[in-house]
PDB file of N, CA and C in Angstrom:
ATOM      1  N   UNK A   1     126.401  62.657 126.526  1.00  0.00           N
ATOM      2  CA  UNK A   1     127.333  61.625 126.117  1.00  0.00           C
ATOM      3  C   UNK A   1     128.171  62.153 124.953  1.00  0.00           C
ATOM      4  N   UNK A   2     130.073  62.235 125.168  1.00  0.00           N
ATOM      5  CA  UNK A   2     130.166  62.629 124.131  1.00  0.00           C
ATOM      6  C   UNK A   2     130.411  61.619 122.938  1.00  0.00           C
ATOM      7  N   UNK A   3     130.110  62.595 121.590  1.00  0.00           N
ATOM      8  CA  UNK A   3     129.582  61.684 120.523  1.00  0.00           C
ATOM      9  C   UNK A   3     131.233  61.661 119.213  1.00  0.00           C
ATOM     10  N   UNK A   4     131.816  61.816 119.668  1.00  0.00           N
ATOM     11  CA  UNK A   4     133.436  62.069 118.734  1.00  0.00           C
ATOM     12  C   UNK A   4     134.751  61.103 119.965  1.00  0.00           C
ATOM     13  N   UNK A   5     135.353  60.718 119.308  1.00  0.00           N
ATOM     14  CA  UNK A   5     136.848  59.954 119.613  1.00  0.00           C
ATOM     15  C   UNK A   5     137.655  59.542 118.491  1.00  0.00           C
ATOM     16  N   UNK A   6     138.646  60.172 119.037  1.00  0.00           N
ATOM     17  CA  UNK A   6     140.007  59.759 117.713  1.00  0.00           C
ATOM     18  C   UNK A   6     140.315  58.614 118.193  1.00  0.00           C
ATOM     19  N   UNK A   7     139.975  57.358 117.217  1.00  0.00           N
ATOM     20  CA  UNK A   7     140.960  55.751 116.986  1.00  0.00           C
ATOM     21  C   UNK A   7     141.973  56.287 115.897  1.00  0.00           C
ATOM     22  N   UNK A   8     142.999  54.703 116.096  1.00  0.00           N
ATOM     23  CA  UNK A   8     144.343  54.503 115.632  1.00  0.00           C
ATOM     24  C   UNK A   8     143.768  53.194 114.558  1.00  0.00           C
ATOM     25  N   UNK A   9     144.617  53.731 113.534  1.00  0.00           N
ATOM     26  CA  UNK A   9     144.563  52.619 112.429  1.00  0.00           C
ATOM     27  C   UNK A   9     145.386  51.618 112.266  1.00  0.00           C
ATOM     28  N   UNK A  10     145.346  50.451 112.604  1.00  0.00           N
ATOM     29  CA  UNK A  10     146.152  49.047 112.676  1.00  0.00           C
ATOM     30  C   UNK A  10     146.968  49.331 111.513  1.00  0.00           C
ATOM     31  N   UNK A  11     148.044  48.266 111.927  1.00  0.00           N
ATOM     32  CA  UNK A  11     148.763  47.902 110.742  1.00  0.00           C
ATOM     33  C   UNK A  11     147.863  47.190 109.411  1.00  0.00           C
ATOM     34  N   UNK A  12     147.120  46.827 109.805  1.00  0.00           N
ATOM     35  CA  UNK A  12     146.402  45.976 108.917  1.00  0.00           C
ATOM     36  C   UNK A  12     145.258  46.747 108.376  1.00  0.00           C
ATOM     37  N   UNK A  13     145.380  47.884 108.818  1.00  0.00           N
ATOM     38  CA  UNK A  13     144.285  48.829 107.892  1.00  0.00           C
ATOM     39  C   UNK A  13     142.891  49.193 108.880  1.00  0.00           C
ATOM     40  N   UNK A  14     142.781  48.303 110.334  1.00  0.00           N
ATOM     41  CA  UNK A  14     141.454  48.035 110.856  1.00  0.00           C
ATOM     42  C   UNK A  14     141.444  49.222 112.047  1.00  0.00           C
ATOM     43  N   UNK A  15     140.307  49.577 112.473  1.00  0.00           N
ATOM     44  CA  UNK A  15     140.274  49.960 113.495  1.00  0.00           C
ATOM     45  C   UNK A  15     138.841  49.405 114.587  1.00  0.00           C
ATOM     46  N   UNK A  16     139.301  50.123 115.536  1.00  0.00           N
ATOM     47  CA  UNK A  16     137.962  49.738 116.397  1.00  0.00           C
ATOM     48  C   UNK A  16     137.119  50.927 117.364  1.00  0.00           C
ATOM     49  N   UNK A  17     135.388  50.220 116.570  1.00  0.00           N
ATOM     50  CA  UNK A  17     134.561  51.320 117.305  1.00  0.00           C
ATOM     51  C   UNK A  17     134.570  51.327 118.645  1.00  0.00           C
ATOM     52  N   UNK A  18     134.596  52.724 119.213  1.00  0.00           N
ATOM     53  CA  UNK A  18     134.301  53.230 120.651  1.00  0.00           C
ATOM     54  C   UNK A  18     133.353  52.612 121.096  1.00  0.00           C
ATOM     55  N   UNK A  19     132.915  52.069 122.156  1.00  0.00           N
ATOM     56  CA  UNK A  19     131.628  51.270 122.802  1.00  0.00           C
ATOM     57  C   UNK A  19     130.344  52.815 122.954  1.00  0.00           C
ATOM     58  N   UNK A  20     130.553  53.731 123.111  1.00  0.00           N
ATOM     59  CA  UNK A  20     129.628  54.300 123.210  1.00  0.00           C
ATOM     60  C   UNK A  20     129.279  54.770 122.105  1.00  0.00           C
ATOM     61  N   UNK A  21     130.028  55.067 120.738  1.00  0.00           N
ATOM     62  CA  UNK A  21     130.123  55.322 119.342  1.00  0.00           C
ATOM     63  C   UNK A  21     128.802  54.092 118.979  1.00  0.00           C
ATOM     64  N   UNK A  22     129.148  52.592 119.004  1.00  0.00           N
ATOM     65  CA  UNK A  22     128.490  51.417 118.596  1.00  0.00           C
ATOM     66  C   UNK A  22     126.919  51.963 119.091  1.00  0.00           C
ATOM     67  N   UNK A  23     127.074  52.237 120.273  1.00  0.00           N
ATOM     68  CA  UNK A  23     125.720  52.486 121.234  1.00  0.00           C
ATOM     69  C   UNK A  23     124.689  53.636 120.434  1.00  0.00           C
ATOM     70  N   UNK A  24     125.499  54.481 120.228  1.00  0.00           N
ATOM     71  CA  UNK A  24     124.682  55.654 119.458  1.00  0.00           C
ATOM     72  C   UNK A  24     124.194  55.213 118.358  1.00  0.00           C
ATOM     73  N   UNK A  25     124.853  54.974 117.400  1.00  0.00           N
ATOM     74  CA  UNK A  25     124.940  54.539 116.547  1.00  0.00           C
ATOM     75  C   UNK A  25     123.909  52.850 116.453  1.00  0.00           C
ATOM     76  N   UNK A  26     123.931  51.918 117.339  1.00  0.00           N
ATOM     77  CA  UNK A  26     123.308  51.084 117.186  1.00  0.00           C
ATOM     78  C   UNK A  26     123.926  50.113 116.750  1.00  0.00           C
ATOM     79  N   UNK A  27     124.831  49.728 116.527  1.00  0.00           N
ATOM     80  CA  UNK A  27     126.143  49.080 115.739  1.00  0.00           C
ATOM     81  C   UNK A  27     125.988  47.720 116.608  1.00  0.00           C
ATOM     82  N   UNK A  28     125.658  46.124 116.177  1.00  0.00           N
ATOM     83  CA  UNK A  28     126.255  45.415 116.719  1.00  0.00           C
ATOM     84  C   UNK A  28     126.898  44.806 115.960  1.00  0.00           C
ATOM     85  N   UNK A  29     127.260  43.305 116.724  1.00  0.00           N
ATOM     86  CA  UNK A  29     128.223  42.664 116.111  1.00  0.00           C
ATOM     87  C   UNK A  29     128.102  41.766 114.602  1.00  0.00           C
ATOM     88  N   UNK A  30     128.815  41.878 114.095  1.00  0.00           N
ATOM     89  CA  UNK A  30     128.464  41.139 112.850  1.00  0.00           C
ATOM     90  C   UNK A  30     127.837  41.891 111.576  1.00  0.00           C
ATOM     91  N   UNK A  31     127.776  43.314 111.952  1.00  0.00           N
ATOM     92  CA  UNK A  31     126.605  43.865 110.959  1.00  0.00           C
ATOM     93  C   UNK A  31     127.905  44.874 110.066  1.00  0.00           C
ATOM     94  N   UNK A  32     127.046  45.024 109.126  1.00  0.00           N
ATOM     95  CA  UNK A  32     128.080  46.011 107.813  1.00  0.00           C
ATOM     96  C   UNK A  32     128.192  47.573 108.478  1.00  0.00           C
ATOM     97  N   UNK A  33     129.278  48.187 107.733  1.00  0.00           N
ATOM     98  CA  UNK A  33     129.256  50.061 108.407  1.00  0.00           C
ATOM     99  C   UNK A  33     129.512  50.284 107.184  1.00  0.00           C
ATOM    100  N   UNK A  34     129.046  52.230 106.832  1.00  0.00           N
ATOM    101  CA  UNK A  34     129.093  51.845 105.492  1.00  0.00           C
ATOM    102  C   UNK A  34     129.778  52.914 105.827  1.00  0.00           C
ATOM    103  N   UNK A  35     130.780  53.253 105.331  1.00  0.00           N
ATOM    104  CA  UNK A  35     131.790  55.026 105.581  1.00  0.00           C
ATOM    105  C   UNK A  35     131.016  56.058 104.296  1.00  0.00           C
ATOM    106  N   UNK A  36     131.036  56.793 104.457  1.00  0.00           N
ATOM    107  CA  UNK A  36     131.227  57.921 103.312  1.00  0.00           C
ATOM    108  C   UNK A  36     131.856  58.932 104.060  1.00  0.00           C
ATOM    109  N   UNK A  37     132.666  59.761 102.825  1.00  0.00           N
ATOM    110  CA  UNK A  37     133.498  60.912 102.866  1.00  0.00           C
ATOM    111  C   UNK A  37     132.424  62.182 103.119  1.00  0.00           C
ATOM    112  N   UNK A  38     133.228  62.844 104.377  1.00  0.00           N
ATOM    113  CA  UNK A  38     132.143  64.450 104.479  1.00  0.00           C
ATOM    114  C   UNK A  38     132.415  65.354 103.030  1.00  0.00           C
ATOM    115  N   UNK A  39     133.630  64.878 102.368  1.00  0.00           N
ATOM    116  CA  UNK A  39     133.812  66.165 101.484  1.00  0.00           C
ATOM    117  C   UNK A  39     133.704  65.823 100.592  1.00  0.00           C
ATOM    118  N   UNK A  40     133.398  64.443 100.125  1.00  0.00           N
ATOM    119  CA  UNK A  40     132.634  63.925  98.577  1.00  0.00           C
ATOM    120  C   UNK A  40     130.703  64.469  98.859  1.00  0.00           C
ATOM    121  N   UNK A  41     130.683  64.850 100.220  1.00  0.00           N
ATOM    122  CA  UNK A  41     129.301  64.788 100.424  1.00  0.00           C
ATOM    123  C   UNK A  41     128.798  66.607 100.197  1.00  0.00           C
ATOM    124  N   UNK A  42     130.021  67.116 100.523  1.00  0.00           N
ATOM    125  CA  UNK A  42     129.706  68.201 100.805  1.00  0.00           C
ATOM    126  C   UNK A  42     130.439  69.565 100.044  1.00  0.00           C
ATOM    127  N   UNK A  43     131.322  68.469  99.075  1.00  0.00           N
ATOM    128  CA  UNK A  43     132.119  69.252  98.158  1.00  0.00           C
ATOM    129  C   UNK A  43     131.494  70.497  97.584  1.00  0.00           C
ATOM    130  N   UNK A  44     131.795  71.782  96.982  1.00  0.00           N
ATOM    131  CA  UNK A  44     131.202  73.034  96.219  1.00  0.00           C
ATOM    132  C   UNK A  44     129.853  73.189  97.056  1.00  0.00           C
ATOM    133  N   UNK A  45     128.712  73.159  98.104  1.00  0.00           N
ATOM    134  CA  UNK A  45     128.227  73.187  98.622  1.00  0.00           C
ATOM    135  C   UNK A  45     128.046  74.986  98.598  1.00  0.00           C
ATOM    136  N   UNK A  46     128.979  76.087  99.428  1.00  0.00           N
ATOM    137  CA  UNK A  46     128.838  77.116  98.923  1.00  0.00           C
ATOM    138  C   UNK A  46     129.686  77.598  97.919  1.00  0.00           C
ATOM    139  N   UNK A  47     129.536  77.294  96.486  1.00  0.00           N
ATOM    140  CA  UNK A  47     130.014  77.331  95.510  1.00  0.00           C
ATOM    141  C   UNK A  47     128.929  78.917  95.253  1.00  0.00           C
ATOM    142  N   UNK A  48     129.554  79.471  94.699  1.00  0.00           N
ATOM    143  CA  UNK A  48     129.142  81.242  93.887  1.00  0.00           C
ATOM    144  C   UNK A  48     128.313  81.726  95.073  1.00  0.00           C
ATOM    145  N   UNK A  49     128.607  81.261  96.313  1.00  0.00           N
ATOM    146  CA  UNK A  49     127.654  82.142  97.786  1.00  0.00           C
ATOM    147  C   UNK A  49     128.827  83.739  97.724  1.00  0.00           C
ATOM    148  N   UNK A  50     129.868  83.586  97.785  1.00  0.00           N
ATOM    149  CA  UNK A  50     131.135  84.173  97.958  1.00  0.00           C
ATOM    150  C   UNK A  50     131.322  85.039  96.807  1.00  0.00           C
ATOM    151  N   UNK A  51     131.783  86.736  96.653  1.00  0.00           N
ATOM    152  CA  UNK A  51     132.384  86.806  95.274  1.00  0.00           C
ATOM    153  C   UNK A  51     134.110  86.614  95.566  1.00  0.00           C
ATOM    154  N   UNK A  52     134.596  86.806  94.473  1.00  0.00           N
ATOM    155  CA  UNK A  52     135.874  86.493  94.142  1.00  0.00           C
ATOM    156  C   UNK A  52     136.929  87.539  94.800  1.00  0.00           C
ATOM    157  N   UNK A  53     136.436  88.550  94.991  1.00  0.00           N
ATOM    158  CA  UNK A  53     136.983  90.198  96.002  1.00  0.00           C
ATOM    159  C   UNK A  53     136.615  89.627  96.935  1.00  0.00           C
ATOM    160  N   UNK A  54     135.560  89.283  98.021  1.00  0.00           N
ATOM    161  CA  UNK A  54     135.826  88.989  99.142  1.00  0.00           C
ATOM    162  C   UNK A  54     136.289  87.354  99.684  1.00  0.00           C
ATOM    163  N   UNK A  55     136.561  86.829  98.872  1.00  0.00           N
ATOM    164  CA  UNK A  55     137.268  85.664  99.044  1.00  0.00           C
ATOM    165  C   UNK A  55     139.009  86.235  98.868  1.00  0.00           C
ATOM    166  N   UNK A  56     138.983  86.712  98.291  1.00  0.00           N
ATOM    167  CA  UNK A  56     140.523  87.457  98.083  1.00  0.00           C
ATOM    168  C   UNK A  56     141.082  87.849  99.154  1.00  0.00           C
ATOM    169  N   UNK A  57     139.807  89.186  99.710  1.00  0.00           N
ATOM    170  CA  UNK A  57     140.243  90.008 100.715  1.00  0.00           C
ATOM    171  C   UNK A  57     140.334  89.236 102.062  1.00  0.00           C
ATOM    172  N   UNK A  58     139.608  88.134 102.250  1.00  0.00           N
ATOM    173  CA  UNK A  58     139.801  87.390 103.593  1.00  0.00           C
ATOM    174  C   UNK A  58     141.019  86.374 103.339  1.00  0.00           C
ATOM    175  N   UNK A  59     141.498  86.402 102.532  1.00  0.00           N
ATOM    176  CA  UNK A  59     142.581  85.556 102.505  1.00  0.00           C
ATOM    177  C   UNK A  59     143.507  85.936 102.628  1.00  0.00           C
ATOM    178  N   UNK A  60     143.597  87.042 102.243  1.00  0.00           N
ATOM    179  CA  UNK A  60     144.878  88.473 102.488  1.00  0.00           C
ATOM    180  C   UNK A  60     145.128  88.480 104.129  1.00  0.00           C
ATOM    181  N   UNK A  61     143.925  88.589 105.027  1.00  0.00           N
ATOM    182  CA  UNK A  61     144.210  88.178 106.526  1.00  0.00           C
ATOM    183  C   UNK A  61     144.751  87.519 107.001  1.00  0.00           C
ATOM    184  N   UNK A  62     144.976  86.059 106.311  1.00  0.00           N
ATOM    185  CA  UNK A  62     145.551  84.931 106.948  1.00  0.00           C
ATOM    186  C   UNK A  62     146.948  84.954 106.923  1.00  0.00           C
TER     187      UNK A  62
END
């Protein structure tokens, strides 16, 4: 089952869950969703894994 779908955000700010999204998830009606951000979650994560020369040098590639 796949587990990802891009929704559209209303004018009004709302959107709506995928029926099989709710399903996975467990989601019925009436109940709270709570969002969090992946990159407040996951921010500096590999922070000093990298040195500063090879962060350089792979960027020089792009």
């Amino acid at each position: 089952m796949k587990r990802t779908k891009s929704v559209k955000v209303s004018r009004k700010y709302q959107i709506t869950i995928p029926k099989n999204i709710r399903e996975i998830a467990g989601i019925d009606k009436m109940e709270g969703v709570h969002f969090e951000s992946w990159t407040d979650t996951y921010a500096g994560i590999s922070k000093g894994i990298f040195s500063h020369d090879f962060i350089k040098k792979e960027r020089s590639h792009w």
